[in-house]
N, C-alpha and C. Protein backbone atom coordinates (compact mmCIF):
# COMPACT_ATOMS: atom_id res chain seq x y z
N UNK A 1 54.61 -72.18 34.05
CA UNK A 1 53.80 -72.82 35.08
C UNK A 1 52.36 -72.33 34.91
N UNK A 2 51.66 -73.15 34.38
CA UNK A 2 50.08 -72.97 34.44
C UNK A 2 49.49 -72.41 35.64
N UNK A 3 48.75 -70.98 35.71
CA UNK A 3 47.80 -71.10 36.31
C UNK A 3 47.94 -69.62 37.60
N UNK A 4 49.72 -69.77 37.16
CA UNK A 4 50.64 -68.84 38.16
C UNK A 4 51.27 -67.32 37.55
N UNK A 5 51.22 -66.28 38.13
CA UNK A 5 51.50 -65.26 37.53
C UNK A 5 53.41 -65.28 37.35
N UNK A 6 53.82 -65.42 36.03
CA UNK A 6 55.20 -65.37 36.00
C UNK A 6 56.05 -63.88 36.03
N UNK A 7 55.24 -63.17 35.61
CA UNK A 7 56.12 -61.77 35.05
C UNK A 7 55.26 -60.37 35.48
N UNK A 8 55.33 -59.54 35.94
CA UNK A 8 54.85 -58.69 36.12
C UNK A 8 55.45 -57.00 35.93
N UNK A 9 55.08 -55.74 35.03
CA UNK A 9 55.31 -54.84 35.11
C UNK A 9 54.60 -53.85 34.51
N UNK A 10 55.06 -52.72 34.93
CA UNK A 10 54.48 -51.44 34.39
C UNK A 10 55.35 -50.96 33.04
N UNK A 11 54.81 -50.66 31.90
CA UNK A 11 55.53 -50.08 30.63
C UNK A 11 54.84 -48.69 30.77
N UNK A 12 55.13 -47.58 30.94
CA UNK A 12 54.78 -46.62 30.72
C UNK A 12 55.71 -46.24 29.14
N UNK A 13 54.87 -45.93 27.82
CA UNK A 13 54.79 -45.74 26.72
C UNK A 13 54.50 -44.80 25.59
N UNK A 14 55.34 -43.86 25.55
CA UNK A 14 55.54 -42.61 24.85
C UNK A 14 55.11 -43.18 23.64
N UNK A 15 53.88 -42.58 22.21
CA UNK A 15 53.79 -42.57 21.47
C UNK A 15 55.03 -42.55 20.48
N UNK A 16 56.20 -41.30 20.83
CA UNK A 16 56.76 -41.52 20.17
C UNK A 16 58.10 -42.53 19.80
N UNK A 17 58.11 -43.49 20.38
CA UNK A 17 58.04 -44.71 20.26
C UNK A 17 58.41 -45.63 18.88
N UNK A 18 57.03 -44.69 18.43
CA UNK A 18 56.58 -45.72 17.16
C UNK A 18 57.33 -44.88 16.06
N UNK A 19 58.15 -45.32 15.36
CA UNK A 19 58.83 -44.64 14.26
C UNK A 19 57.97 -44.24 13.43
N UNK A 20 56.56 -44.01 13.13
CA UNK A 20 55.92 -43.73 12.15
C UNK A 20 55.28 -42.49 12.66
N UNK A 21 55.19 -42.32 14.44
CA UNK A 21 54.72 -41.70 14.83
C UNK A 21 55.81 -40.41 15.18
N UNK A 22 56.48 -41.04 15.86
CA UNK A 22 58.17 -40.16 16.78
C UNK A 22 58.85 -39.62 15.12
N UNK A 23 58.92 -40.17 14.00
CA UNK A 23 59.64 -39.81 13.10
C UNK A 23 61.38 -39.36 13.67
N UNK A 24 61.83 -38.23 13.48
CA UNK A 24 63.03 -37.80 13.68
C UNK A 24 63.26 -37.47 15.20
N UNK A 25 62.00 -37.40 15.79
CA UNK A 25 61.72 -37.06 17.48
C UNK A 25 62.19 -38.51 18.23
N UNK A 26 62.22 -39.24 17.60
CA UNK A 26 62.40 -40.43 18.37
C UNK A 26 63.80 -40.77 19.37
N UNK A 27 64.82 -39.90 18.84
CA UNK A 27 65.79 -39.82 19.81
C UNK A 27 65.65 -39.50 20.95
N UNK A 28 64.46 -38.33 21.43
CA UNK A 28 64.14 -37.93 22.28
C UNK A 28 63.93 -39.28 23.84
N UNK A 29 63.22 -40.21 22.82
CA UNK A 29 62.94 -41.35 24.21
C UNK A 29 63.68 -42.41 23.78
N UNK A 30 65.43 -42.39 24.04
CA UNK A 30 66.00 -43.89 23.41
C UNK A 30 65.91 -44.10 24.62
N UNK A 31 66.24 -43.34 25.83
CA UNK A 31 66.34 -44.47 26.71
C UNK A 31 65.18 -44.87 27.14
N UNK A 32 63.91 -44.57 26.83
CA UNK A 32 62.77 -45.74 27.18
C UNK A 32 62.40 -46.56 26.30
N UNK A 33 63.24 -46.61 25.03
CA UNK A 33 63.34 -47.22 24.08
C UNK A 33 63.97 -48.66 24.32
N UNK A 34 65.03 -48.34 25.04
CA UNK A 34 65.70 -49.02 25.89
C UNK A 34 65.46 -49.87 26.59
N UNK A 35 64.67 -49.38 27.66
CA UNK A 35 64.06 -50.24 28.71
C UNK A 35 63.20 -50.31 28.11
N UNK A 36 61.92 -50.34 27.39
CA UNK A 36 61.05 -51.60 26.38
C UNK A 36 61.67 -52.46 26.18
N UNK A 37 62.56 -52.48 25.50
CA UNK A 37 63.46 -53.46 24.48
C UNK A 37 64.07 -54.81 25.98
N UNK A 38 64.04 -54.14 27.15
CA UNK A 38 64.75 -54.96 28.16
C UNK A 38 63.56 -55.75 28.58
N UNK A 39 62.58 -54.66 29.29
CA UNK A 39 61.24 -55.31 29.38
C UNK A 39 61.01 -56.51 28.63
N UNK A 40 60.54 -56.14 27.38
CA UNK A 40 60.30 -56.91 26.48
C UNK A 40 60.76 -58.50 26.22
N UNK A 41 62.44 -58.54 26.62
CA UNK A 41 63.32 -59.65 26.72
C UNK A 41 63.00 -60.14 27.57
N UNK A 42 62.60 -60.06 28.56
CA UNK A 42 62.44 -59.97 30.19
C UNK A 42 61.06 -60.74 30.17
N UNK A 43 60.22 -59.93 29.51
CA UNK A 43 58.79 -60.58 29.10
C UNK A 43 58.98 -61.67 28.23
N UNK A 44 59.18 -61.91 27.49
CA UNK A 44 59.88 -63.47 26.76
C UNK A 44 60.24 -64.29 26.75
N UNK A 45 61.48 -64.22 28.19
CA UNK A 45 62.06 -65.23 28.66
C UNK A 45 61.28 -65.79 29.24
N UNK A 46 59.78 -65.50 30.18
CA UNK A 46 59.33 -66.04 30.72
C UNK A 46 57.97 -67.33 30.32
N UNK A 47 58.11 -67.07 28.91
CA UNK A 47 57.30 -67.91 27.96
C UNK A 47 55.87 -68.19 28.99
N UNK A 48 55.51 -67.03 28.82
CA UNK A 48 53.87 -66.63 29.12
C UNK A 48 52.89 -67.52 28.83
N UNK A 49 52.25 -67.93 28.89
CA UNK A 49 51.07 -68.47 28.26
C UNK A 49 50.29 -67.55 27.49
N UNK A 50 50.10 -66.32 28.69
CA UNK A 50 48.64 -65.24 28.49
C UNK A 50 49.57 -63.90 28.86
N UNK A 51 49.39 -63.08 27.93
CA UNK A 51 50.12 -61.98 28.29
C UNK A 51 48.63 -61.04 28.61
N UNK A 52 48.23 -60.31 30.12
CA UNK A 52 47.25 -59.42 30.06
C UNK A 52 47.87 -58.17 30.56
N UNK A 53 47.15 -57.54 30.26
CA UNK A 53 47.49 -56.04 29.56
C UNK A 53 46.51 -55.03 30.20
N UNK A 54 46.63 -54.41 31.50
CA UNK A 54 45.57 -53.25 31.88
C UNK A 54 46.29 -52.00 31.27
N UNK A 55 44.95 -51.25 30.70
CA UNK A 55 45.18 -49.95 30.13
C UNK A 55 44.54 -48.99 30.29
N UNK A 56 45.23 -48.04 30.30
CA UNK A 56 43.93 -46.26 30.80
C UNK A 56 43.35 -45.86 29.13
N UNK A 57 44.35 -46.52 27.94
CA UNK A 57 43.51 -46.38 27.15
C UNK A 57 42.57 -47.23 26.80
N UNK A 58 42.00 -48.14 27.06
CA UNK A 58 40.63 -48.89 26.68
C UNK A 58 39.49 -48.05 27.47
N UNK A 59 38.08 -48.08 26.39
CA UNK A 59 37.16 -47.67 27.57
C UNK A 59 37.00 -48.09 28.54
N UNK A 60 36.13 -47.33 29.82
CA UNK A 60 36.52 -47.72 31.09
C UNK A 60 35.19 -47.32 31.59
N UNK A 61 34.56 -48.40 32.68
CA UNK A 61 33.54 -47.94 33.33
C UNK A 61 34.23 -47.77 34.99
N UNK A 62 33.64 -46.72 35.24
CA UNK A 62 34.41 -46.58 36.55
C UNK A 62 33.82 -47.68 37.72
N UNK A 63 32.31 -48.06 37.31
CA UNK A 63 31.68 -48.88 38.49
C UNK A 63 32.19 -50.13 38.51
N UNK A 64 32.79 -50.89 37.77
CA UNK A 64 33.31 -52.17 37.25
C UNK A 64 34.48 -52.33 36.92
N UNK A 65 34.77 -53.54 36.78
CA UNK A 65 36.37 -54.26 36.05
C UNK A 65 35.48 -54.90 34.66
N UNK A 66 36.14 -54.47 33.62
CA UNK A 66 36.15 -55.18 32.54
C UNK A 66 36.85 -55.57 31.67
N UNK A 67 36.71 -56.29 30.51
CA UNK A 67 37.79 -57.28 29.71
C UNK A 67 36.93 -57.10 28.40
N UNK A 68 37.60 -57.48 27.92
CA UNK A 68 37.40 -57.47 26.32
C UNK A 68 37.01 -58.69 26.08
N UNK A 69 36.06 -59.03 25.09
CA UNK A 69 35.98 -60.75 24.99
C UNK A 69 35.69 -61.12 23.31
N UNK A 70 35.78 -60.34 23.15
CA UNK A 70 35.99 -59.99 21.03
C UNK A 70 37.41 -61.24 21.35
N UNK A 71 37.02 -61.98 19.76
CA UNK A 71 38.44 -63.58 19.55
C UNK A 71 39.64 -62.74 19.24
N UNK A 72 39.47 -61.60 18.60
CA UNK A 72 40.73 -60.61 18.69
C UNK A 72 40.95 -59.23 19.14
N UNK A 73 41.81 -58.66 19.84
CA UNK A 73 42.04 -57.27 20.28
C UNK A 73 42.84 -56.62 19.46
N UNK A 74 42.36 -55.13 18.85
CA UNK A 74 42.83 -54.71 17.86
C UNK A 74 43.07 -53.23 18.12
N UNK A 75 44.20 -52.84 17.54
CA UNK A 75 44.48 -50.89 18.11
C UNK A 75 45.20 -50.28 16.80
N UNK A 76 45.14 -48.91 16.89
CA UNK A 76 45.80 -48.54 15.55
C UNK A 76 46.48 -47.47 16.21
N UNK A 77 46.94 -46.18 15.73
CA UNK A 77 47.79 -45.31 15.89
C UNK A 77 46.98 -43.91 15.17
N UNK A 78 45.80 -44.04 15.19
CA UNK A 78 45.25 -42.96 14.26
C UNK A 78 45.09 -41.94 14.83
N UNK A 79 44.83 -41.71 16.36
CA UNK A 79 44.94 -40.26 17.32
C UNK A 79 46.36 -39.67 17.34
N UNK A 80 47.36 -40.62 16.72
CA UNK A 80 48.98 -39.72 16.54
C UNK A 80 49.12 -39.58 15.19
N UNK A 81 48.22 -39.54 14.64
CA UNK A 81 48.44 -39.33 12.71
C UNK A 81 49.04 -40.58 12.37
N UNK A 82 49.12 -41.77 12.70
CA UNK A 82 49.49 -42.67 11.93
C UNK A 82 48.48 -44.36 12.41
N UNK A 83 47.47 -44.09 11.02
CA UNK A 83 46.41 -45.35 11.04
C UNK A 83 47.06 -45.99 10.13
N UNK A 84 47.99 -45.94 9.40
CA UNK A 84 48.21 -47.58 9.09
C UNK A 84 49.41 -48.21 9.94
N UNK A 85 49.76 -47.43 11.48
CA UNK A 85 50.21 -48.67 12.21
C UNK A 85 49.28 -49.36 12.66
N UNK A 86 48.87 -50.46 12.90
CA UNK A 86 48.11 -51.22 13.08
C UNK A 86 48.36 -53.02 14.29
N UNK A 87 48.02 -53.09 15.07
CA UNK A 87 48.34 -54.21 16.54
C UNK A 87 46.92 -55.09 16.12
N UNK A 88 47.43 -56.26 16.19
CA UNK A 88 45.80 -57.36 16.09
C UNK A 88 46.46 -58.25 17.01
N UNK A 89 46.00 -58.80 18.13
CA UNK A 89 46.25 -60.19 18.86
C UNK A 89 44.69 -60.72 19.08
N UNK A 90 45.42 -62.31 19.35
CA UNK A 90 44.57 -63.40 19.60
C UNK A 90 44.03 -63.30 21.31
N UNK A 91 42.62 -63.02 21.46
CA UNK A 91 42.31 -62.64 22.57
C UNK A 91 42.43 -64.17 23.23
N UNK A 92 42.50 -64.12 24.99
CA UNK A 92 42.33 -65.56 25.54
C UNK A 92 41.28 -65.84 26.38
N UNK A 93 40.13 -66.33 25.24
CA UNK A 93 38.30 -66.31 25.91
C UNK A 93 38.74 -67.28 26.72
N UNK A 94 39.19 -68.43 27.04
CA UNK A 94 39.26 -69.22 28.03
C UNK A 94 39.79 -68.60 29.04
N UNK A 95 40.60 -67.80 29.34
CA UNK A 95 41.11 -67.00 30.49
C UNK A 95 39.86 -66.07 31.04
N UNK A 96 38.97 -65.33 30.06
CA UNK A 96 38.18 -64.59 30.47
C UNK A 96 37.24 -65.48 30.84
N UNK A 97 36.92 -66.59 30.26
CA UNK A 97 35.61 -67.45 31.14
C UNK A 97 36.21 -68.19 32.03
N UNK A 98 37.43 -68.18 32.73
CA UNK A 98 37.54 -68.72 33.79
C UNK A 98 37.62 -67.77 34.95
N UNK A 99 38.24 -66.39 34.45
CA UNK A 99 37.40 -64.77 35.43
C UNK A 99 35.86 -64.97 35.94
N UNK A 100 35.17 -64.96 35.07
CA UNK A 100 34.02 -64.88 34.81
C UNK A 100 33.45 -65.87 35.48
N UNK A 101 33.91 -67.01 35.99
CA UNK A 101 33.40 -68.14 36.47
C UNK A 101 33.74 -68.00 37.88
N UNK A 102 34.79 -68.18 37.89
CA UNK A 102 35.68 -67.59 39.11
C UNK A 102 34.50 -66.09 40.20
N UNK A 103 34.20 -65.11 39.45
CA UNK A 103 33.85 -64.39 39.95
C UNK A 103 32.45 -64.44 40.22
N UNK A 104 32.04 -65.47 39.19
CA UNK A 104 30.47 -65.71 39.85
C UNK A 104 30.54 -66.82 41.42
N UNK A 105 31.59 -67.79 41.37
CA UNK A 105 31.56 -68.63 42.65
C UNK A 105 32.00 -67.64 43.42
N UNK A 106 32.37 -66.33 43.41
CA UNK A 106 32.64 -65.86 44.39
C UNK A 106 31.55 -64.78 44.99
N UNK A 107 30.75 -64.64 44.13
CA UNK A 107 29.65 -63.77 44.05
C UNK A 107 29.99 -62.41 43.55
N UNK A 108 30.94 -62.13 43.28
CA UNK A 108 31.22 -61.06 42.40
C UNK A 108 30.10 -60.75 41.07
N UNK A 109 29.64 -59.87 41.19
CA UNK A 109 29.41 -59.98 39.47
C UNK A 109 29.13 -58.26 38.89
């Protein structure tokens, strides 16, 4: 459904996680391994349009809300010793210029 928020949750996300990162440690978090993997299904079924994503790791200005508006969002794994994992998605500028529009008719800015 256009326009409407379908899915909503919190992933809280242990680095080690990432098999390149967790290596042999990774048993340590199956069961949030787990619930990703459910999440995840959960997140899917709902055939999203726009998946957005707030994070404590992106920079952050404390006076403001901001967004990213680069055509792609890109992250690596290089603060856990592993830069050639590597995440690229297709950013959604039409979602952000309809924020952006949105928040100027409202006088936000």
């Amino acid at each position: 459904m256009a326009g409407s928020i379908v899915f909503a949750g919190i992933a809280p996300h242990p680095p080690l996680l990432v098999p390149e990162v967790g290596g042999s440690r990774i048993a340590q978090v199956a069961d949030s391994q787990l619930a990703l993997r459910e999440f995840s299904r959960r997140l899917v079924a709902t055939r999203p349009e726009t998946v957005v994503v707030i994070s404590p790791h992106s920079p952050l200005d404390p006076r403001c809300f901001t967004a990213r508006s680069t055509a792609e969002l890109k992250g690596d794994f290089r603060e856990f010793r592993a830069p050639e994992v590597k995440l690229v998605f297709r950013n959604d500028l039409n979602l952000i210029g309809a924020i952006k529009h949105a928040s100027r008719m409202e006088g936000v800015q």
